[in-house]
N, C-alpha and C. Protein backbone atom coordinates (compact mmCIF):
# COMPACT_ATOMS: atom_id res chain seq x y z
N UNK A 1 -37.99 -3.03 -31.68
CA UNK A 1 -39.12 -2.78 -30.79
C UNK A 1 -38.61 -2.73 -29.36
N UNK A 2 -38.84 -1.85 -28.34
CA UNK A 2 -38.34 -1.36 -27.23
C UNK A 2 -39.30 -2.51 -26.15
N UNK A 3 -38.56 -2.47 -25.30
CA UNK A 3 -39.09 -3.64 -24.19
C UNK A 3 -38.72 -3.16 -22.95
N UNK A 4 -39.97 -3.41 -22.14
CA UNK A 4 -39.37 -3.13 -20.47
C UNK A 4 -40.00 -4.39 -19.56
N UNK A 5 -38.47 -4.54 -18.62
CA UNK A 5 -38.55 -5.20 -17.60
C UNK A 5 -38.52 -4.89 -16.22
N UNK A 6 -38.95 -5.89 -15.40
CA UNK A 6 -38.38 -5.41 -14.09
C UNK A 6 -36.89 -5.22 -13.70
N UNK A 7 -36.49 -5.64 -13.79
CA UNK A 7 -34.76 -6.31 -13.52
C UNK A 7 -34.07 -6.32 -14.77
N UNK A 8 -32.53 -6.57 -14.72
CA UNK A 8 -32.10 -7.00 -15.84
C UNK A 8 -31.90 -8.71 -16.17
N UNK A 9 -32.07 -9.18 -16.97
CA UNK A 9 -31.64 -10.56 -17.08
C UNK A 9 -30.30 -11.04 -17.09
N UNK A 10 -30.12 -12.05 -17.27
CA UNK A 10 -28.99 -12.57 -17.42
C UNK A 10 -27.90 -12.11 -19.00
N UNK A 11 -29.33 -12.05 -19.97
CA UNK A 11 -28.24 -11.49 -21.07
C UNK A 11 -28.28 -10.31 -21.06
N UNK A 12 -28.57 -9.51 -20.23
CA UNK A 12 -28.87 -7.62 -20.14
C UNK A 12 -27.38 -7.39 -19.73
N UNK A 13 -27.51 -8.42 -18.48
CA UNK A 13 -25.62 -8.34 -17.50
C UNK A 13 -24.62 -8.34 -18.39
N UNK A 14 -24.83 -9.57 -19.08
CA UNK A 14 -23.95 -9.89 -19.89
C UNK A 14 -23.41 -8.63 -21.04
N UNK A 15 -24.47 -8.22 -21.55
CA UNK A 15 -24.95 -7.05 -22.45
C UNK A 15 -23.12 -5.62 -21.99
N UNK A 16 -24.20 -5.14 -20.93
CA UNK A 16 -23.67 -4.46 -19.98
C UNK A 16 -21.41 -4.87 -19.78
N UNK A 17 -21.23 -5.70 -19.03
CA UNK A 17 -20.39 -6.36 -19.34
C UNK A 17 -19.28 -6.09 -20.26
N UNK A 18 -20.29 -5.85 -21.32
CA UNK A 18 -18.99 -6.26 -22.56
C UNK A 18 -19.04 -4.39 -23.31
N UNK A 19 -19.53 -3.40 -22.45
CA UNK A 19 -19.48 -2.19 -22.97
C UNK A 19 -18.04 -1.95 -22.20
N UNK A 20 -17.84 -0.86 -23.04
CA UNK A 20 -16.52 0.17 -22.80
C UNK A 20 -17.15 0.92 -21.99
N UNK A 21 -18.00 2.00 -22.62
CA UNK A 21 -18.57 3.51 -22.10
C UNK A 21 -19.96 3.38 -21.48
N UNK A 22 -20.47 3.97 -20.73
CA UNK A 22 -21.70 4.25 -20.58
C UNK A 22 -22.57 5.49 -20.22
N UNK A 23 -23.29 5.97 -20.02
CA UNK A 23 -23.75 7.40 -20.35
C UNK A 23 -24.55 7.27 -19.18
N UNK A 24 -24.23 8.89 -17.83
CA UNK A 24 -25.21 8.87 -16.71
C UNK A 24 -26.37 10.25 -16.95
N UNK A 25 -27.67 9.99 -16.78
CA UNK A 25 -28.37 11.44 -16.91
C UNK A 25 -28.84 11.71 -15.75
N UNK A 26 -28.90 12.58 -14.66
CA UNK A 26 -29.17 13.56 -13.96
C UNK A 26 -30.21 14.42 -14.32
N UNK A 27 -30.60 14.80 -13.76
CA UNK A 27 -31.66 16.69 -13.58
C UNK A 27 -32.08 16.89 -12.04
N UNK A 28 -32.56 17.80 -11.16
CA UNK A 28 -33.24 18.49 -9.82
C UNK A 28 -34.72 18.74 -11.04
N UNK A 29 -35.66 19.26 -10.21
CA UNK A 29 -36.62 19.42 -10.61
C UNK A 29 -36.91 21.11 -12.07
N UNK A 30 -35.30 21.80 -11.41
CA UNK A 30 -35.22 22.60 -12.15
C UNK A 30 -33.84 22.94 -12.68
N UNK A 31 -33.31 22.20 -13.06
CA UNK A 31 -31.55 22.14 -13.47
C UNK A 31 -31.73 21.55 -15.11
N UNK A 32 -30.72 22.44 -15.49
CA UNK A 32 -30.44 21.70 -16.93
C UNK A 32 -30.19 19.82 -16.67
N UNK A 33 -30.76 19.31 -17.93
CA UNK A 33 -30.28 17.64 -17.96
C UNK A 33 -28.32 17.75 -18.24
N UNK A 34 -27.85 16.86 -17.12
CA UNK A 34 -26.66 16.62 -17.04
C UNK A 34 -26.43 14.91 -17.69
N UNK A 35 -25.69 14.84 -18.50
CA UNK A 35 -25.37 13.44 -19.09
C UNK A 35 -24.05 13.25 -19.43
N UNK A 36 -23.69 12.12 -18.75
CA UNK A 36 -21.62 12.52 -18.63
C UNK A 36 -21.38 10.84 -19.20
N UNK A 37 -20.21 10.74 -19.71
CA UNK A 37 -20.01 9.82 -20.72
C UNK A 37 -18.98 9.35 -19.12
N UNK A 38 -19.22 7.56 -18.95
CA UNK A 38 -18.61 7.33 -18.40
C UNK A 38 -17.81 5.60 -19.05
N UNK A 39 -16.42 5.29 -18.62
CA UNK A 39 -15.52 4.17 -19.04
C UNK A 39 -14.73 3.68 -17.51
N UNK A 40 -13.82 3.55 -17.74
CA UNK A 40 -12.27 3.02 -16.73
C UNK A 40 -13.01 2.36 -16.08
N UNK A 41 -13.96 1.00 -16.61
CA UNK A 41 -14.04 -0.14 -16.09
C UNK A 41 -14.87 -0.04 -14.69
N UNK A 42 -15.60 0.94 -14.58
CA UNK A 42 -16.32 1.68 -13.67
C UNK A 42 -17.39 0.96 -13.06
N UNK A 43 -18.23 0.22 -13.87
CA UNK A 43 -19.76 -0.27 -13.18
C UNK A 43 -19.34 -1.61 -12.75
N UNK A 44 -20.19 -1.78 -11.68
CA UNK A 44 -20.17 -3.27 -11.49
C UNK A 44 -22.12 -3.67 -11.33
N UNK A 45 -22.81 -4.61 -11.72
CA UNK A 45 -24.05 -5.44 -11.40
C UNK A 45 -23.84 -6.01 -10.27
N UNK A 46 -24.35 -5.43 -9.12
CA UNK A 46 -24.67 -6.26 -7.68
C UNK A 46 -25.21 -7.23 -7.93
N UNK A 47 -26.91 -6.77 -8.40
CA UNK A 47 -28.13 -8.02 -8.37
C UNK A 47 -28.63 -7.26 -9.74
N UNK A 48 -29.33 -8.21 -10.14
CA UNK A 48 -30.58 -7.90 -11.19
C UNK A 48 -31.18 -6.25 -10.95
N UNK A 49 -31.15 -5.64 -9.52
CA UNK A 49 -31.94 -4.48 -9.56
C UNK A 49 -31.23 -3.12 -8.79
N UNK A 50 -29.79 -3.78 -9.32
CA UNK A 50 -28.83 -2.94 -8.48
C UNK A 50 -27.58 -2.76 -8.98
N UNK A 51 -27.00 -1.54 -9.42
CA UNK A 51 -25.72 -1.48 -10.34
C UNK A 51 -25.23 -0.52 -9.44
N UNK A 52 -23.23 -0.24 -9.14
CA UNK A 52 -22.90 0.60 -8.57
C UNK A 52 -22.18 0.75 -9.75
N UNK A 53 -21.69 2.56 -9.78
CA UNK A 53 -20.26 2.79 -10.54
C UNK A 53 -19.20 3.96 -9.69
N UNK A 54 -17.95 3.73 -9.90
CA UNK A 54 -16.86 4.40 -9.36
C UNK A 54 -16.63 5.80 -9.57
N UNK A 55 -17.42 6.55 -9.16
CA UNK A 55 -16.99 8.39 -9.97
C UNK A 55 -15.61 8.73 -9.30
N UNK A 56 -14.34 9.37 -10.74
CA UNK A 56 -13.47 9.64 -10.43
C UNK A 56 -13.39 11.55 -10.94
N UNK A 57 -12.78 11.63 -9.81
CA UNK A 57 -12.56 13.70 -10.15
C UNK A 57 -12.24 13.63 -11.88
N UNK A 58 -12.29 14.85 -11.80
CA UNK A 58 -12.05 15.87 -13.16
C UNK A 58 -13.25 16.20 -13.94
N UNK A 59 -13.95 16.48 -13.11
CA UNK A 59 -15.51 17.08 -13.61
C UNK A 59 -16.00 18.00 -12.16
N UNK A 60 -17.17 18.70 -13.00
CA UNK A 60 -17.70 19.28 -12.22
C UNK A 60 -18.19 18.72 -10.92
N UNK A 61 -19.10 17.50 -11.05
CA UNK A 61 -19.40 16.63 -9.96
C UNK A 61 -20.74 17.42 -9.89
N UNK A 62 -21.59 17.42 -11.08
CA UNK A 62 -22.63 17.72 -10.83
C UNK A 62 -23.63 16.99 -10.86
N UNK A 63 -23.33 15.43 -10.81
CA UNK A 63 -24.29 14.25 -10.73
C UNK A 63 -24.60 14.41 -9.22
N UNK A 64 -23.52 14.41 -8.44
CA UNK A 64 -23.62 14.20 -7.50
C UNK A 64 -24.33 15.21 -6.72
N UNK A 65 -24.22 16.60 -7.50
CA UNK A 65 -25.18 17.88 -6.75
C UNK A 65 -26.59 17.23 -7.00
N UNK A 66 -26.74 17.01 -7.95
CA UNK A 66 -28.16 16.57 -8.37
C UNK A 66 -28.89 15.60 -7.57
N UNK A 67 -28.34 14.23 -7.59
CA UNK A 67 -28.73 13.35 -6.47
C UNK A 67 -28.91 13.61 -5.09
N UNK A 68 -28.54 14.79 -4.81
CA UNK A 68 -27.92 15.25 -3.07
C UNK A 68 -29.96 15.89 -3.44
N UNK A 69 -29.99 16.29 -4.40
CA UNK A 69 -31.61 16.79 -4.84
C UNK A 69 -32.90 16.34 -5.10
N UNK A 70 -32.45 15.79 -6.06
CA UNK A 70 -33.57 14.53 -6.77
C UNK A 70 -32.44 12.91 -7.17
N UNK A 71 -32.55 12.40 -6.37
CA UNK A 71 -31.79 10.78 -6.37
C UNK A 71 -32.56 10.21 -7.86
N UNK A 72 -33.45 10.67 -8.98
CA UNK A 72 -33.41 9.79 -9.84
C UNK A 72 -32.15 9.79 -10.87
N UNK A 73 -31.73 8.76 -11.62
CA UNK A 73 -31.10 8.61 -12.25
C UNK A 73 -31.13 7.57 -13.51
N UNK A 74 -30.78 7.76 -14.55
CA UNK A 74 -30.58 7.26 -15.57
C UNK A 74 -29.24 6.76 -16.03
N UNK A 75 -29.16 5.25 -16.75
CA UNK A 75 -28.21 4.68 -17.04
C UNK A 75 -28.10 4.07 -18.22
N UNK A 76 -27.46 4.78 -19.39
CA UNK A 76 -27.59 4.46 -20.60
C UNK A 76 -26.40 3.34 -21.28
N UNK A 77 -26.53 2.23 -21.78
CA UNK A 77 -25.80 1.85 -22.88
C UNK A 77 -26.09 1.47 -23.84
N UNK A 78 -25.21 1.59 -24.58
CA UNK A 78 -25.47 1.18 -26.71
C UNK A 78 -24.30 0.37 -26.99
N UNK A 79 -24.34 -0.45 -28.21
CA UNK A 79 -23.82 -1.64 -28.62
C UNK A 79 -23.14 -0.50 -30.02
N UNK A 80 -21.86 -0.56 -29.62
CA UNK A 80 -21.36 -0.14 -31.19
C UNK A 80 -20.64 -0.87 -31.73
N UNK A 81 -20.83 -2.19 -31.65
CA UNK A 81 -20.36 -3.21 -32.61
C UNK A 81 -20.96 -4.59 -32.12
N UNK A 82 -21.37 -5.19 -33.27
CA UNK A 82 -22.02 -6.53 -33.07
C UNK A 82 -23.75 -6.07 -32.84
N UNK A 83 -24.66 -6.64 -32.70
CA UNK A 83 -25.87 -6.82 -32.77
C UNK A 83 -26.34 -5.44 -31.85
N UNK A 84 -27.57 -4.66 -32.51
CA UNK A 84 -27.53 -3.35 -32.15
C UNK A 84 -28.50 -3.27 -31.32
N UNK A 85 -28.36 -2.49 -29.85
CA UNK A 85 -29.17 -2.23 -29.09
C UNK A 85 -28.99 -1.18 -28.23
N UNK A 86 -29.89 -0.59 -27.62
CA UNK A 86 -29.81 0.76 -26.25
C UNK A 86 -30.46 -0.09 -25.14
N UNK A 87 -30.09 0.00 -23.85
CA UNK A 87 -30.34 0.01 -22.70
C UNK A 87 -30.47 0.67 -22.09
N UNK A 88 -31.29 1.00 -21.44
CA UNK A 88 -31.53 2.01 -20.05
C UNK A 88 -31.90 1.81 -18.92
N UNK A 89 -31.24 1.77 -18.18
CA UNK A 89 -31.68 1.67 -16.45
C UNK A 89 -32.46 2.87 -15.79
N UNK A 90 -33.79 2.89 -15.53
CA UNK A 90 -33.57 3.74 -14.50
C UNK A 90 -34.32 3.68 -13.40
N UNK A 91 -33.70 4.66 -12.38
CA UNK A 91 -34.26 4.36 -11.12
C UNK A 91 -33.37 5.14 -9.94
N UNK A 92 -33.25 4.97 -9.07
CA UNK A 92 -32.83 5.81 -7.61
C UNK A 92 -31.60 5.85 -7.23
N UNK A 93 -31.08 6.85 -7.28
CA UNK A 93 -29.71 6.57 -6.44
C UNK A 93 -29.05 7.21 -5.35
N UNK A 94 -28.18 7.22 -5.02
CA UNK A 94 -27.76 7.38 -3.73
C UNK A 94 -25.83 7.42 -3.94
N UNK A 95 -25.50 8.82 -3.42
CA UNK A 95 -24.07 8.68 -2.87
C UNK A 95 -23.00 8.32 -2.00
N UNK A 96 -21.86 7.81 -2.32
CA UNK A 96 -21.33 6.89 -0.85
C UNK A 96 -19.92 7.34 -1.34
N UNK A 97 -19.32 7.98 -0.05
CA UNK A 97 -18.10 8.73 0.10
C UNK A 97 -17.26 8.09 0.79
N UNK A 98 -16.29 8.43 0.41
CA UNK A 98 -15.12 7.84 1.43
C UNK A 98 -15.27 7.75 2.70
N UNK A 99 -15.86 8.49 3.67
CA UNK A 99 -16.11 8.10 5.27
C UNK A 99 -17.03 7.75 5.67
N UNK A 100 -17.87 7.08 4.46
CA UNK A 100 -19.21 6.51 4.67
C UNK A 100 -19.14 4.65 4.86
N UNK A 101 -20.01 4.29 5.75
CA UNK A 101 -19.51 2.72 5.87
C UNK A 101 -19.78 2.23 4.98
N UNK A 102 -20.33 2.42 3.93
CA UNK A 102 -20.70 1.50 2.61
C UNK A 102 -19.67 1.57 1.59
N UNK A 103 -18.35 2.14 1.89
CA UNK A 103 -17.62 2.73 0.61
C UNK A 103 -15.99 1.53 0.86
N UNK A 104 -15.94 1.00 2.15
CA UNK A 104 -15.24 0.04 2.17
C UNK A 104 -15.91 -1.24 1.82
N UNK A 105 -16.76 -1.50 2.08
CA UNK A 105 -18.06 -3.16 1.20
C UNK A 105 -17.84 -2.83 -0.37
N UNK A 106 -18.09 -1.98 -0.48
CA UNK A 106 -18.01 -1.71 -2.27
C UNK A 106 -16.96 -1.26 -2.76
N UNK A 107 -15.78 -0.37 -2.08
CA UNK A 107 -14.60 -0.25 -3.08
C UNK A 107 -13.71 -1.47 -3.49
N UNK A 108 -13.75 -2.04 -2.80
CA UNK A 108 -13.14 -3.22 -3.06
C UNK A 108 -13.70 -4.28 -4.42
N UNK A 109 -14.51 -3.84 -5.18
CA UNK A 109 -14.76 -4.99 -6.32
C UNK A 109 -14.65 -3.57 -7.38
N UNK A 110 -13.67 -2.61 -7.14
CA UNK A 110 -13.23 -1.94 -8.00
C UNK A 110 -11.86 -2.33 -8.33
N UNK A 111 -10.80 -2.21 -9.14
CA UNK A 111 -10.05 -1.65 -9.36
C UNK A 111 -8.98 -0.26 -9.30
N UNK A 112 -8.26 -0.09 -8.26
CA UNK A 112 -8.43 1.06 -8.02
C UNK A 112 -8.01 2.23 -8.56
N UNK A 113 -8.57 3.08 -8.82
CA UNK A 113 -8.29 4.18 -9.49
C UNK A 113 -7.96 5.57 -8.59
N UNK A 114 -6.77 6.18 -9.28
CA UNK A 114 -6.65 7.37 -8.59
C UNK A 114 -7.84 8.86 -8.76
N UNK A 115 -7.94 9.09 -8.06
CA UNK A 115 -9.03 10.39 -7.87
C UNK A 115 -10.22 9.68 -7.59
N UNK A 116 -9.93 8.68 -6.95
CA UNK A 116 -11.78 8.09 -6.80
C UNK A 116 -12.25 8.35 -5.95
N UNK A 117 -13.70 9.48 -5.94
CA UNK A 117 -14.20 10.31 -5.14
C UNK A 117 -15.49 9.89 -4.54
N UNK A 118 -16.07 9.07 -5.09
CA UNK A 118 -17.48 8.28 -4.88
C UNK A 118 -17.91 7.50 -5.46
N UNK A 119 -18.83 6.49 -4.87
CA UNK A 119 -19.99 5.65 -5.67
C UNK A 119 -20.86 5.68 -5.79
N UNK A 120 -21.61 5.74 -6.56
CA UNK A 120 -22.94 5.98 -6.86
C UNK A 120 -23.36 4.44 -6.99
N UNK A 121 -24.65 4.07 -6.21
CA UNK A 121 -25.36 3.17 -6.05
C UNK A 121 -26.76 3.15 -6.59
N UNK A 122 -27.38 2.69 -7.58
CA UNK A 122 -28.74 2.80 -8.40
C UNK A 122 -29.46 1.82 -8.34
N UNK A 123 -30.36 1.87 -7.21
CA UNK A 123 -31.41 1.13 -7.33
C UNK A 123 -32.43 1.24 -8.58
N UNK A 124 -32.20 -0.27 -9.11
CA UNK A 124 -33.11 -0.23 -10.76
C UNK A 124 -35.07 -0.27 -10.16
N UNK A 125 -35.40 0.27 -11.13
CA UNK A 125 -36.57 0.41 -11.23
C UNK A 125 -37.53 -0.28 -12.32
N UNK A 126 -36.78 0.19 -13.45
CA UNK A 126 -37.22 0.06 -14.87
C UNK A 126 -36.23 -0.43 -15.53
N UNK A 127 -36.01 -1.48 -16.38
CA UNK A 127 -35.10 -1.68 -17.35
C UNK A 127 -35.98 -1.56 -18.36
N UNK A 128 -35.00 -1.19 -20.03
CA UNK A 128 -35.67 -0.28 -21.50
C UNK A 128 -35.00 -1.19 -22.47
N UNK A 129 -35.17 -1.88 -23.33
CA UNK A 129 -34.69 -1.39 -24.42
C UNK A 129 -35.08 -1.34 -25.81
N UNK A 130 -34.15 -0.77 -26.18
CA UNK A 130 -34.89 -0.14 -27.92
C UNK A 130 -33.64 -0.55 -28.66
N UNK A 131 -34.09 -0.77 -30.03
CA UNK A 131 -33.41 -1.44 -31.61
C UNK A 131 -32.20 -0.75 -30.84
N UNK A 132 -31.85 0.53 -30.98
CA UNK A 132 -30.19 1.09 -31.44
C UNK A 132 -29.91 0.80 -32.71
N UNK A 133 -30.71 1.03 -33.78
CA UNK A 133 -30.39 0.44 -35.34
C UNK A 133 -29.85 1.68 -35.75
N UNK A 134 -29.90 2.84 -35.15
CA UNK A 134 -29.32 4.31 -36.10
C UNK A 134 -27.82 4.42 -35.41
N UNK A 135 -27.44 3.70 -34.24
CA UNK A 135 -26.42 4.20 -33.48
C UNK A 135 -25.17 3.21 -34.24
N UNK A 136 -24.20 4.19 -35.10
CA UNK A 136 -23.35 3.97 -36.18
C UNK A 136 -22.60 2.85 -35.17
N UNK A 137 -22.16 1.89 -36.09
CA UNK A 137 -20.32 1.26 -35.45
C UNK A 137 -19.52 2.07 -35.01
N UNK A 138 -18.21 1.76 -34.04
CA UNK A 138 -17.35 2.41 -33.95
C UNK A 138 -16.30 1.48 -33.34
N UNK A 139 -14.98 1.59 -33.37
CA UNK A 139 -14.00 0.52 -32.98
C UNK A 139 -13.70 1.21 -31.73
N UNK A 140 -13.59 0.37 -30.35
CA UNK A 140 -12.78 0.45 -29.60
C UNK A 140 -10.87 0.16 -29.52
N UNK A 141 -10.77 1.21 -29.22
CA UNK A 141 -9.05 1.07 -28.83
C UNK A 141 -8.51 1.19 -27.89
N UNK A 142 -9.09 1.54 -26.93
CA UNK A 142 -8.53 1.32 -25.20
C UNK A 142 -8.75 2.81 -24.27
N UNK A 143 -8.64 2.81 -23.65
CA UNK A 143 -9.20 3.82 -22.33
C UNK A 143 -7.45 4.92 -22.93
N UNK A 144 -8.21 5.84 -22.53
CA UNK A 144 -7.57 6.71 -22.00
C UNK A 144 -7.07 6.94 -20.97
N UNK A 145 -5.43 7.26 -20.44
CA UNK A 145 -4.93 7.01 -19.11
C UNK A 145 -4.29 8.45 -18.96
N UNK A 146 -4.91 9.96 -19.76
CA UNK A 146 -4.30 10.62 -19.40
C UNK A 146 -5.27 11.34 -17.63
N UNK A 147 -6.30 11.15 -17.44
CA UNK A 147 -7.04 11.27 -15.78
C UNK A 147 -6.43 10.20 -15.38
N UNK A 148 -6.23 9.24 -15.43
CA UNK A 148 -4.90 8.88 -14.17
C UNK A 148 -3.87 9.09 -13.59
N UNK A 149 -2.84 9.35 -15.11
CA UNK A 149 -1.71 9.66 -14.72
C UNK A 149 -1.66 11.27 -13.92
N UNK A 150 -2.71 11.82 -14.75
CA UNK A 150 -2.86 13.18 -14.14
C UNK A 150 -3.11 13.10 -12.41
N UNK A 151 -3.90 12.23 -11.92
CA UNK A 151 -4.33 12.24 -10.74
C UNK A 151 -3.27 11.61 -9.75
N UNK A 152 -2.48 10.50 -10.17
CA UNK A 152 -1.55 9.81 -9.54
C UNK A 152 -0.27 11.12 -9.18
N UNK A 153 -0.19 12.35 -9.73
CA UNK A 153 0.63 13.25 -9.77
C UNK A 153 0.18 13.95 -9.01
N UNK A 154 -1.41 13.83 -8.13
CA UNK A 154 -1.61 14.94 -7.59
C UNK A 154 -1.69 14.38 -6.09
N UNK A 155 -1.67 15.14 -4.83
CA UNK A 155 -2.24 14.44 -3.61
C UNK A 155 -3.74 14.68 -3.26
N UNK A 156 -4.42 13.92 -2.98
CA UNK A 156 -5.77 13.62 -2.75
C UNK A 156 -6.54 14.94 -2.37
N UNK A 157 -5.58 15.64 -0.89
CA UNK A 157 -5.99 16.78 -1.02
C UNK A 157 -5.59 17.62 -2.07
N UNK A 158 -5.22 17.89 -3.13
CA UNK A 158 -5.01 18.59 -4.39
C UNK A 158 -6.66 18.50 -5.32
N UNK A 159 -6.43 17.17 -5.19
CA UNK A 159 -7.86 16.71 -6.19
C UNK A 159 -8.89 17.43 -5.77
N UNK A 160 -9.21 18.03 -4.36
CA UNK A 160 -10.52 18.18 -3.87
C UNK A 160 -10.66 19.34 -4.42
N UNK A 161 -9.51 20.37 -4.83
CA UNK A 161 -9.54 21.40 -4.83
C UNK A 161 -9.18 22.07 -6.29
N UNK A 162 -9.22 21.55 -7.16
CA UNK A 162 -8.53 21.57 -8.80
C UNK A 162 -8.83 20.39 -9.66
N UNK A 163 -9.63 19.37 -9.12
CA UNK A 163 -10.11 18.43 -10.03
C UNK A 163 -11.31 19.00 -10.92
N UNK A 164 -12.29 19.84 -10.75
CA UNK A 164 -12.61 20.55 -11.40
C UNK A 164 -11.57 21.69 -12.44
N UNK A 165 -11.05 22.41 -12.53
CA UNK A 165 -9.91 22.96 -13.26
C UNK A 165 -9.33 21.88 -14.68
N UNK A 166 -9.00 21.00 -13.90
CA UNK A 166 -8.19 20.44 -15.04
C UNK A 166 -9.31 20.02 -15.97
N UNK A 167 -10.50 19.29 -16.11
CA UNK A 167 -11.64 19.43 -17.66
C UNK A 167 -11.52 20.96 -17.94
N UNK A 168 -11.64 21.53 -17.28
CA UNK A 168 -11.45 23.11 -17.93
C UNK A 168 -10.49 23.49 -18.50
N UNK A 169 -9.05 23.01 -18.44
CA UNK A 169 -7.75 23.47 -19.07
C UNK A 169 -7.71 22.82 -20.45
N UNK A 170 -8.45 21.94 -20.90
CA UNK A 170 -8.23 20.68 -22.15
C UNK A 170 -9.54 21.57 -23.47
């Protein structure tokens, strides 16, 4: 049975926390729905009504067109092992770039990653959740490090200009 809160709780964080992946959805008022599978240890929980995550190149970067449009956003996770559930955040967000003053306060409780192009900041609105009883098991085995190594090979100005390209070459 699906439940909504204001905030997340303490075991929502926790919840959250212990995922690998998580899933962002996008749309403008007239754009296809964009939903991009995101990992590399990316989100962090500010407060109960506030999650940031680290967007790194090799995509289109069409979350970020979108938000520049319509700032709502959606934030999905699922439990694929151990006790089954979906989460969803949603609510408002907002982009923060490298020459923006908010991007030194917050890069720093990242880890840093090469090609890291922005943060996205989501003010929660709504927290969701539902059983996740159909969403199969699956074993985690560790991140993928070929967008790093790829990016650590490139110079920053390279990325701006071919980080799109390379999802296209694979």
């Amino acid at each position: 049975m699906g439940q909504k809160f204001d905030a997340l709780s303490d075991r929502l964080i926790e919840f959250i926390q212990q995922q690998h992946i998580f899933f962002v959805g996008t749309a403008t008022e007239d754009s296809r729905v964009n939903i991009s599978p995101k990992g590399m240890d990316s989100l962090r929980v500010l407060t109960p009504n506030r999650v940031i995550w680290l967007n790194v190149t090799g995509s289109g970067n069409e979350t970020a067109g979108h938000i520049q449009q319509l700032p709502r956003m959606t934030v999905m996770f699922t439990a694929f092992h151990g006790k089954p559930m979906i989460l969803r955040l949603y609510g408002t967000a907002k982009v923060i770039h490298h020459n923006d003053a908010e991007w030194s306060d917050l890069y720093h409780l990242f880890d840093a990653l090469p090609g890291a192009r922005q943060i996205f900041d989501l003010s929660i609105e709504l927290v969701q959740t539902s059983c996740g009883m159909a969403v199969p098991y699956y074993a985690y085995q560790g991140e993928r490090e070929q967008l790093n190594n790829w990016a650590e090979k490139k110079a920053l100005k390279g990325l701006k200009t071919i980080g799109e390209k390379k999802c296209q070459d694979h």
